[in-house]
N, C-alpha and C. Protein backbone atom coordinates (compact mmCIF):
# COMPACT_ATOMS: atom_id res chain seq x y z
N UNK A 1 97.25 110.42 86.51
CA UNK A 1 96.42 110.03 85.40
C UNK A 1 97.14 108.99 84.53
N UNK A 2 98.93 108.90 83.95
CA UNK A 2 98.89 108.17 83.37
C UNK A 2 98.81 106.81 84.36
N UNK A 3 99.33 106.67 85.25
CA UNK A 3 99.05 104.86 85.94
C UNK A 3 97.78 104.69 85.92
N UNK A 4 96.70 105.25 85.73
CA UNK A 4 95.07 104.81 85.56
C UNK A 4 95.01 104.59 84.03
N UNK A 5 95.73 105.72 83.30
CA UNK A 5 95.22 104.75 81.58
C UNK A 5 96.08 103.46 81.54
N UNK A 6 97.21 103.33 82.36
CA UNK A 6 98.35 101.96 82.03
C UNK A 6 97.38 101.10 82.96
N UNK A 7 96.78 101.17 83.88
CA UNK A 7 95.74 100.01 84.23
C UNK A 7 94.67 100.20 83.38
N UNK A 8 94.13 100.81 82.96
CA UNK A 8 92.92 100.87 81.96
C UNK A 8 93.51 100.00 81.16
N UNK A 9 94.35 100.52 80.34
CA UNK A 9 94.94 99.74 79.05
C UNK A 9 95.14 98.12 79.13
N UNK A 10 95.90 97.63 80.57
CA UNK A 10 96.41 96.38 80.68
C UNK A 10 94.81 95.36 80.88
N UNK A 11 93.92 96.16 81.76
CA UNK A 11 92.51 95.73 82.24
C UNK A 11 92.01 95.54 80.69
N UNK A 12 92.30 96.23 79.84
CA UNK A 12 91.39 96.25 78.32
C UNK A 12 91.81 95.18 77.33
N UNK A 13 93.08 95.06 77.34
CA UNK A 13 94.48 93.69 77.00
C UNK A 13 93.77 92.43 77.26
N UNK A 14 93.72 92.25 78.94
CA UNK A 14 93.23 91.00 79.16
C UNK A 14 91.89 90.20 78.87
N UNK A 15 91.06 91.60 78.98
CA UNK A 15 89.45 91.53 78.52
C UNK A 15 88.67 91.33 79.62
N UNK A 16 89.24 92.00 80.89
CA UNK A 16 88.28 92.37 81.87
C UNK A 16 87.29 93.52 81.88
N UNK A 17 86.56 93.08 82.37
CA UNK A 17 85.34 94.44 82.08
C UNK A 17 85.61 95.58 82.96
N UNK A 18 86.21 95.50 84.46
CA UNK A 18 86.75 96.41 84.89
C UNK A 18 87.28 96.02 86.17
N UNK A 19 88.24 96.89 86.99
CA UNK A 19 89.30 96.98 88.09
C UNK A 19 89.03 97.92 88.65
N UNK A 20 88.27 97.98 89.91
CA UNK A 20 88.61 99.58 90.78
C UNK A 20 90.27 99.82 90.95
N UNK A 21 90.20 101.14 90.76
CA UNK A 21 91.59 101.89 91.18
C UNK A 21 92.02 101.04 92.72
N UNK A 22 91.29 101.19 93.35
CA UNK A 22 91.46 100.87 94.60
C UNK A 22 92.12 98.94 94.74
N UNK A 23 91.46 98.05 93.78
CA UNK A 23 92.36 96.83 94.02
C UNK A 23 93.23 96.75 93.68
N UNK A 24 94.11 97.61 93.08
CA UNK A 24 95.48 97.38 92.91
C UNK A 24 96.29 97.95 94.30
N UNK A 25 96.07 99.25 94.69
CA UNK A 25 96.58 99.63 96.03
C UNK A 25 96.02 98.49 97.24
N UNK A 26 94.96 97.94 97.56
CA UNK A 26 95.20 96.43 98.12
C UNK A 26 95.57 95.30 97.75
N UNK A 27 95.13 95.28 96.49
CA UNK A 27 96.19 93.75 96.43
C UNK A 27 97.52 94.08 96.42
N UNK A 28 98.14 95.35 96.14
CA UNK A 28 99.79 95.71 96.01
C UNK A 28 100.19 95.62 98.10
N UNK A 29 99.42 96.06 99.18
CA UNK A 29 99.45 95.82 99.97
C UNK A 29 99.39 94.56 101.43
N UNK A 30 98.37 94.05 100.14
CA UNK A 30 98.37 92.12 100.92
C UNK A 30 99.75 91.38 100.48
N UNK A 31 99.85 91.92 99.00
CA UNK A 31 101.16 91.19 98.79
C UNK A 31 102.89 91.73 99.41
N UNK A 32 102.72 92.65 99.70
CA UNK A 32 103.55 93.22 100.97
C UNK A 32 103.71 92.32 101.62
N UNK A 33 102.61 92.15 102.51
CA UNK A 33 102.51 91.65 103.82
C UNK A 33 102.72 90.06 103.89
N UNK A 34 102.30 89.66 102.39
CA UNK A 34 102.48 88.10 102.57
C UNK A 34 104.00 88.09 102.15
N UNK A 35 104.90 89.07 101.75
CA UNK A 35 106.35 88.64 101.74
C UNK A 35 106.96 89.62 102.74
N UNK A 36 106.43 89.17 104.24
CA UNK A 36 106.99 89.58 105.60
C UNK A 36 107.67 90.79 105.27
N UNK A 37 107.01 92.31 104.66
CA UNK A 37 107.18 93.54 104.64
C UNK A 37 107.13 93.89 106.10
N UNK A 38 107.81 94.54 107.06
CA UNK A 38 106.96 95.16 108.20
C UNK A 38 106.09 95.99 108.03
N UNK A 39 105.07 96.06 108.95
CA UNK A 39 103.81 96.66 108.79
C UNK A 39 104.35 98.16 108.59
N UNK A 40 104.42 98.66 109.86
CA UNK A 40 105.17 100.10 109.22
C UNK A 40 105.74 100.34 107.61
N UNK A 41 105.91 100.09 107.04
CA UNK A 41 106.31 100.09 105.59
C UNK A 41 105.17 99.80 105.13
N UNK A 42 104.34 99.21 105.04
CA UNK A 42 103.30 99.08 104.85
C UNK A 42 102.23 100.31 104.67
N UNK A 43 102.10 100.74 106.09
CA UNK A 43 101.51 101.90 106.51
C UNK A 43 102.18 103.21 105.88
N UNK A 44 103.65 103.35 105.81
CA UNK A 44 103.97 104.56 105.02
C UNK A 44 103.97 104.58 103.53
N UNK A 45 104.03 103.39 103.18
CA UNK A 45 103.32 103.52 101.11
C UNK A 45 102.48 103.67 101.23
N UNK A 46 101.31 103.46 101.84
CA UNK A 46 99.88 103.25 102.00
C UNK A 46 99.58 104.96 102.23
N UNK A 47 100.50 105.77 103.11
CA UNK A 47 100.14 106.67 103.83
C UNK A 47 99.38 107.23 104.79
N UNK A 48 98.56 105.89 105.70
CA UNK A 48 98.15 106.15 106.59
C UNK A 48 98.74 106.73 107.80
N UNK A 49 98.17 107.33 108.51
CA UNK A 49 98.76 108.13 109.74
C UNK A 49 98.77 106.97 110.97
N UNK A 50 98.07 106.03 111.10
CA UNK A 50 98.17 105.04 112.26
C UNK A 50 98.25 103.57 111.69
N UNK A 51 99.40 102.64 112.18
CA UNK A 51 99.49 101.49 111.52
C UNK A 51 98.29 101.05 111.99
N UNK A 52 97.48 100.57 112.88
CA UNK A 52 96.33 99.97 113.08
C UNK A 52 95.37 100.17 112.10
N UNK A 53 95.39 101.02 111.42
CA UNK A 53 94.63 101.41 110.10
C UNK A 53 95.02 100.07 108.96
N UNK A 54 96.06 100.04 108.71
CA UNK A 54 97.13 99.16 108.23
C UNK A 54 96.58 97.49 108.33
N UNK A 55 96.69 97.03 109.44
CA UNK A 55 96.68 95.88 110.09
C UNK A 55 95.03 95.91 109.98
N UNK A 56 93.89 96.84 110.59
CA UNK A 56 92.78 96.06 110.73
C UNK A 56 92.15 96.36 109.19
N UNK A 57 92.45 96.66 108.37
CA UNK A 57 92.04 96.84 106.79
C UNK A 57 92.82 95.39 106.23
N UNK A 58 94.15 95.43 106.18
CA UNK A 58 94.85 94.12 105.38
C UNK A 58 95.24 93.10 105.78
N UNK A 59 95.67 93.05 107.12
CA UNK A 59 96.28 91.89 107.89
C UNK A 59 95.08 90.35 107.60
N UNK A 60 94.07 91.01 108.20
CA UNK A 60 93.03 90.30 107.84
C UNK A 60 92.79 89.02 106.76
N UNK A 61 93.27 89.63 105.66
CA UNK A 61 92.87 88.98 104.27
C UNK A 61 93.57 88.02 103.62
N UNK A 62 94.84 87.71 104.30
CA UNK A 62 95.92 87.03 103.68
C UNK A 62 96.03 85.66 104.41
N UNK A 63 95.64 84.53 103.86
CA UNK A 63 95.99 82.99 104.45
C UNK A 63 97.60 83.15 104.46
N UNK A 64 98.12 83.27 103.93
CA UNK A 64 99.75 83.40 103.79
C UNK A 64 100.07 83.72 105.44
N UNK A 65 99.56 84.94 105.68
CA UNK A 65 99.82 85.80 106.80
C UNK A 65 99.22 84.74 108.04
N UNK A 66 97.81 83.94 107.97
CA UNK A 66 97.35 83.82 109.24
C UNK A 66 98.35 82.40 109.51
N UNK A 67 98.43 81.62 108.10
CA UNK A 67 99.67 80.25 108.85
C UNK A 67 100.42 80.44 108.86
N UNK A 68 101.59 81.95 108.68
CA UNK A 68 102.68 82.25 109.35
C UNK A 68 102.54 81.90 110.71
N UNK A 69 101.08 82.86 111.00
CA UNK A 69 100.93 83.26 112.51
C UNK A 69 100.71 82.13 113.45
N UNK A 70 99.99 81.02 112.67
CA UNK A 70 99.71 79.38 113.54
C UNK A 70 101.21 78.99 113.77
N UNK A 71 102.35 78.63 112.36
CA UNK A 71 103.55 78.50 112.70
C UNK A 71 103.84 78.90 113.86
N UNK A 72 103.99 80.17 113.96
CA UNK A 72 105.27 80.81 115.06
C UNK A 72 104.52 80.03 116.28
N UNK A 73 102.73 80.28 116.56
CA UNK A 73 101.97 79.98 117.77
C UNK A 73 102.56 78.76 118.21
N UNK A 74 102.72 77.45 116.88
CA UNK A 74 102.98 76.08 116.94
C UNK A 74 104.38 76.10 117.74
N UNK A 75 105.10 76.75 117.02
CA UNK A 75 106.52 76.64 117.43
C UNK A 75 106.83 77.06 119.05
């Protein structure tokens, strides 16, 4: 309960009308991934039981992540 009033509070600061609980646990997870976290780490803050859970929910969403992935292809 208190990390929901400290996002309530900060969401109320800025003068947003509101934040699901839930975009902070994904955006705290894309930004993982866009500073080359391994997925596994990923998956165990997250607490999912299968990284594929992991990867087909967030991998997805991050430009950061997909022109890593052209890089390496390029290279």
């Amino acid at each position: 309960m208190q990390v929901f009033n400290a996002i309530k509070g900060c969401i109320e600061e800025i003068g947003q009308l509101s934040l699901p609980n839930h975009s902070t646990r994904h955006t705290h997870t894309v930004m993982l991934l866009d500073a080359c976290a391994d997925m596994n780490f990923g998956q165990e803050r997250l607490g999912y039981g299968f990284m594929k859970i992991t990867s087909d929910v967030y991998a997805h969403v991050s430009n950061k992540i997909a022109a890593r992935s052209i890089d390496k292809f390029d290279e």
